[in-house]
Protein backbone atom coordinates (compact mmCIF):
# COMPACT_ATOMS: atom_id res chain seq x y z
CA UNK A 1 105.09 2.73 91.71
CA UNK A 2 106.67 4.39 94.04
CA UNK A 3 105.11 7.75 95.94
CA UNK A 4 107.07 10.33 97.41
CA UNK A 5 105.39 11.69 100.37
CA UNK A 6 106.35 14.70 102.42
CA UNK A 7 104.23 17.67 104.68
CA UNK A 8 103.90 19.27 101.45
CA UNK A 9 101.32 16.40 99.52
CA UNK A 10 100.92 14.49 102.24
CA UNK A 11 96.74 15.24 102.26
CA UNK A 12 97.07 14.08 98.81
CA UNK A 13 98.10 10.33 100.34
CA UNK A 14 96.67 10.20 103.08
CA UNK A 15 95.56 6.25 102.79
CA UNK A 16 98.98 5.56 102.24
CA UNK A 17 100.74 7.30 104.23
CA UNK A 18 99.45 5.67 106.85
CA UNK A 19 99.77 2.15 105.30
CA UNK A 20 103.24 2.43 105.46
CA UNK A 21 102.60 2.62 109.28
CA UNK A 22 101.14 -0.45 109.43
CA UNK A 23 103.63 -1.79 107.15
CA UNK A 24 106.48 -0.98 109.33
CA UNK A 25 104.34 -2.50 112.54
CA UNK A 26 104.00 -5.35 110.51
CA UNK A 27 108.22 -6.43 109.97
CA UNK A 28 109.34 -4.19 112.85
CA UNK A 29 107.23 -4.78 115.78
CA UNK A 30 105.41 -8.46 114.70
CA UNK A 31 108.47 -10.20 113.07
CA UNK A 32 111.24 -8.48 114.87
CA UNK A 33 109.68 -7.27 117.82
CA UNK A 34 111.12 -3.59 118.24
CA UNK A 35 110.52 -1.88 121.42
CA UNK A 36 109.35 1.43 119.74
CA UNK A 37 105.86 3.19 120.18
CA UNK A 38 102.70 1.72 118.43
CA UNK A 39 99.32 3.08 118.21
CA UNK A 40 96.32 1.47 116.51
CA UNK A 41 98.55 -1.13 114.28
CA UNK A 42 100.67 1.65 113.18
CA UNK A 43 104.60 1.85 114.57
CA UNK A 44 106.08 5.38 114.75
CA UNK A 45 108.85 6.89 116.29
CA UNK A 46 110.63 10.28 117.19
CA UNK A 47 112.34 10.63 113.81
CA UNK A 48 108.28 11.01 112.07
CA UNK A 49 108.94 14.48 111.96
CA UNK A 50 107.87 17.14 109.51
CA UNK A 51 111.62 17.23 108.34
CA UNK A 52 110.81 13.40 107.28
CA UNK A 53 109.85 12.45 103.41
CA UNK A 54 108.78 8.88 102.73
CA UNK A 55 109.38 6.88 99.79
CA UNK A 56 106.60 4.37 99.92
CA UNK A 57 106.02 1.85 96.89
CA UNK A 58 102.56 0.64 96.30
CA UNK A 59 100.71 -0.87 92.99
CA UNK A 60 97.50 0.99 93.83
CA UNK A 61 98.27 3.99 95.39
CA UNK A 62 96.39 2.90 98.78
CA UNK A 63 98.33 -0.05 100.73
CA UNK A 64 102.11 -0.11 101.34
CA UNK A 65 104.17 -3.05 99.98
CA UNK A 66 107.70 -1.00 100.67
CA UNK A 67 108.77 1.63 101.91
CA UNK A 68 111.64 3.87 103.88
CA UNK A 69 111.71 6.95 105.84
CA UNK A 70 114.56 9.51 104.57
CA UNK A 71 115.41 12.41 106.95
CA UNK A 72 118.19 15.57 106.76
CA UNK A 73 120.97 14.91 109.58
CA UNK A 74 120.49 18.37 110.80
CA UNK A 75 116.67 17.89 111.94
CA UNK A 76 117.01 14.40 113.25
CA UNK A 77 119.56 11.73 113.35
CA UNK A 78 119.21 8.31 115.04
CA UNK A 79 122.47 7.18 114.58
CA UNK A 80 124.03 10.32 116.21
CA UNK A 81 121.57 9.69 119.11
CA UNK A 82 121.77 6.45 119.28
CA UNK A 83 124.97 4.34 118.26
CA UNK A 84 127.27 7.25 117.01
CA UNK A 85 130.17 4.99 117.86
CA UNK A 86 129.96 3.22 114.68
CA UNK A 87 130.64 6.17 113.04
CA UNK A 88 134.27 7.45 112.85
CA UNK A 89 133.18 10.85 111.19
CA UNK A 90 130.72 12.77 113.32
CA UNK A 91 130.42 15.89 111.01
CA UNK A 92 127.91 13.02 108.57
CA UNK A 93 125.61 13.22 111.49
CA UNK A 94 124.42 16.56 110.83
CA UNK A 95 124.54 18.61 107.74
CA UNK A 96 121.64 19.56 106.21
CA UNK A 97 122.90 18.11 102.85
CA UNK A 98 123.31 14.55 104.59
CA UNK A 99 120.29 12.76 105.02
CA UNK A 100 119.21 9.11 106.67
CA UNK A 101 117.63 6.56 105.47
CA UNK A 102 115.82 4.48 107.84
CA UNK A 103 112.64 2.12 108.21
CA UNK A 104 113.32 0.40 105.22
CA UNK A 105 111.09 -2.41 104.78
CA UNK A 106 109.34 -4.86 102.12
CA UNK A 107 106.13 -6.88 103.12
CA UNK A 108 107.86 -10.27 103.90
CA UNK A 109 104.71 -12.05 102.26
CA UNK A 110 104.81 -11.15 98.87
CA UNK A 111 106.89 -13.21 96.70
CA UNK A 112 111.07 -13.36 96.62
CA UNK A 113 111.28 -12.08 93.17
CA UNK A 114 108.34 -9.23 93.73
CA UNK A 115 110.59 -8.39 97.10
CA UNK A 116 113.76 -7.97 95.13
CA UNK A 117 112.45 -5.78 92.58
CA UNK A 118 110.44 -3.16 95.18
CA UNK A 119 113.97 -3.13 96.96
CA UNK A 120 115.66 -2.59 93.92
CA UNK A 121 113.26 0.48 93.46
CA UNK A 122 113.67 1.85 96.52
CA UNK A 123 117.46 1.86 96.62
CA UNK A 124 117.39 3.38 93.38
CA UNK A 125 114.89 5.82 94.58
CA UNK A 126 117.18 6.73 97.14
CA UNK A 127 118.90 8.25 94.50
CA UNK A 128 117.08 9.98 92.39
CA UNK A 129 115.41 11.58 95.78
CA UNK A 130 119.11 12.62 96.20
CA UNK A 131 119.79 14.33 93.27
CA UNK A 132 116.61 16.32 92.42
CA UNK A 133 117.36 17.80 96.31
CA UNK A 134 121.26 18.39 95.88
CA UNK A 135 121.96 15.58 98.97
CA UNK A 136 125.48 14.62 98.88
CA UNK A 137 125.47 11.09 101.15
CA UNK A 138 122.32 8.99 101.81
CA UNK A 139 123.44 7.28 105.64
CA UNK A 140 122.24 4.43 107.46
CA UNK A 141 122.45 1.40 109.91
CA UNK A 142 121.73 -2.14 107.94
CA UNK A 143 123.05 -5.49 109.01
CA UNK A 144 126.02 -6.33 106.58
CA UNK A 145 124.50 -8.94 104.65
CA UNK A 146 121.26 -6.40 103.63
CA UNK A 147 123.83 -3.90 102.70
CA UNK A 148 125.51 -5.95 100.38
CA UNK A 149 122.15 -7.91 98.67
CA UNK A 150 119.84 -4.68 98.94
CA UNK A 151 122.23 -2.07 98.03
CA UNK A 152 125.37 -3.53 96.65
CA UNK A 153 123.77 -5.96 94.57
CA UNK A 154 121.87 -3.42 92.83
CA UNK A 155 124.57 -1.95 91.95
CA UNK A 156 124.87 0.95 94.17
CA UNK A 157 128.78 2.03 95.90
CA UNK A 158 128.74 2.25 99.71
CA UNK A 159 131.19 3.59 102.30
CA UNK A 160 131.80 2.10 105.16
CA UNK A 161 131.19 4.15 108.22
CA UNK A 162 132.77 2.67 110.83
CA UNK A 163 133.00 -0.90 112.53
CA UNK A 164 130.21 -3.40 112.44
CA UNK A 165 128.64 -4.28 115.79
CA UNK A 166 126.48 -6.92 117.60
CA UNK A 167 123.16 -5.48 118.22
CA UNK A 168 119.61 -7.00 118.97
CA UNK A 169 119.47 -10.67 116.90
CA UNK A 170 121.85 -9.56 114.33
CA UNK A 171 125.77 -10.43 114.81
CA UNK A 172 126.46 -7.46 112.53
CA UNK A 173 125.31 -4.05 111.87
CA UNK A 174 127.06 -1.68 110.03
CA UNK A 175 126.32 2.56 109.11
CA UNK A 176 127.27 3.02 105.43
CA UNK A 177 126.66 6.12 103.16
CA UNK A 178 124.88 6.18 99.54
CA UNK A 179 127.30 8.32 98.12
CA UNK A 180 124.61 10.29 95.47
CA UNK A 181 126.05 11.19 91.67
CA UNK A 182 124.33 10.72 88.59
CA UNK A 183 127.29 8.15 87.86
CA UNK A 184 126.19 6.34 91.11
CA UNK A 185 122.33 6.45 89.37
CA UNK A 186 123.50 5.30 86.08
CA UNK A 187 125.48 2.62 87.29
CA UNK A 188 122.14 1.11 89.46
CA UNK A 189 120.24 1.63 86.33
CA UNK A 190 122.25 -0.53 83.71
CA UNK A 191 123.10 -3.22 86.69
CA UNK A 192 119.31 -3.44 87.57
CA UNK A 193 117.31 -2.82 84.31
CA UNK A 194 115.31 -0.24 85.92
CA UNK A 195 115.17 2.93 83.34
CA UNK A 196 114.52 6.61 83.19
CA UNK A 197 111.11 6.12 82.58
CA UNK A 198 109.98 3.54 85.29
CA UNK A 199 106.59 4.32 86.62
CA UNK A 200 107.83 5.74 89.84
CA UNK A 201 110.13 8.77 88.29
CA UNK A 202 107.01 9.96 86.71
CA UNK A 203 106.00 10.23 90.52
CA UNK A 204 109.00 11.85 91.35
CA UNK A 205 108.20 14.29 88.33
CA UNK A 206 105.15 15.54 89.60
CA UNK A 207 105.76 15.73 93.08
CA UNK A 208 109.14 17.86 92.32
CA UNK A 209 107.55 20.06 89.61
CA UNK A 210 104.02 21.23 91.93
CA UNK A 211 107.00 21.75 94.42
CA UNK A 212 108.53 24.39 92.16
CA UNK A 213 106.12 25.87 91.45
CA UNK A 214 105.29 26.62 94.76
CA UNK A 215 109.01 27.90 96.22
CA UNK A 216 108.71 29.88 93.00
């Protein structure tokens, strides 16, 4: 299941919301050993803002076996602060209808085929996410080979943003955008198997609806 987790709910999840911390310490800071701030087991960074909503999957609501951090250009972007060279189009990096997707990460220990299907999830949640808040593009920065067997492979269209580059241990990185359409949606659905009524849409369903209820 996967929780959607924002300021709004986010005393309603507070277990896992920080799991997902120690999640992302776990395959960012132990395995790939990102120089970002830690604090108790937990990585975080400038882009945990309020603006931020997490996607987190979990099969018991409490610990984090995937998750990724999804943020609106216009309150936060790290590839315009940090490698906006690999973007050719600099008016992605901050509309408030272009969000990024970043921190995405699956516990390395659980088994391949259990790994493929949370990442399947997520990329689909991705989205749905994306439609139910009128986002156009869903950006990021992925090596090429994790664009094509997380994304592609489920499925889901990318653009090309720009150049690949050399960066850290991996020979190429690449920003792409999630182009978000309920054709895009439809298309991940029949090439993954995942329906309309997977556990985690009922998730999305309640978050959305309380969230209504309360602009209303």
């Amino acid at each position: 299941m996967i929780t959607v987790i924002s300021h709004q709910n986010i005393t309603r999840h507070a277990e896992l919301y920080l799991s997902q911390f120690r999640l992302r310490h776990q395959e960012f800071i132990e395995r790939q050993n990102y120089n970002v701030k830690t604090l108790h087991g937990m990585e975080f960074d400038e882009y945990d803002t309020l603006a931020s909503v997490y996607l987190v999957y979990s099969e018991d609501g409490k610990e984090a076996l995937g998750c990724s951090r999804l943020t609106p250009t216009d309150k936060g972007c790290m590839l315009a602060d940090h490698w906006p060279e690999l973007v050719v189009d600099h008016s992605l990096l901050g509309a408030s209808d272009i969000w990024e997707g970043t921190r995405f990460c699956i516990n390395r220990h659980l088994p391949a085929t259990q790994r493929q299907t949370i990442c399947r999830q997520i990329s689909l949640a991705y989205l749905e996410f994306g439609l139910t808040n009128n986002i156009s593009k869903i950006i990021g920065l992925m090596p090429t080979l994790i664009l094509r067997s997380v994304f592609e492979r489920s499925g889901i269209s990318l653009e090309r943003l720009g150049p690949s580059q050399a960066i850290g241990a991996h020979a190429k990185i690449q920003a792409a955008a999630i182009p978000v359409s309920a054709h895009q949606l439809a298309q991940a659905r029949g090439k993954t198997g995942l329906s309309a009524l997977t556990r985690y849409e009922e998730c999305f369903i309640d978050y959305f609806e309380k969230g209504r209820q309360r602009a209303a």
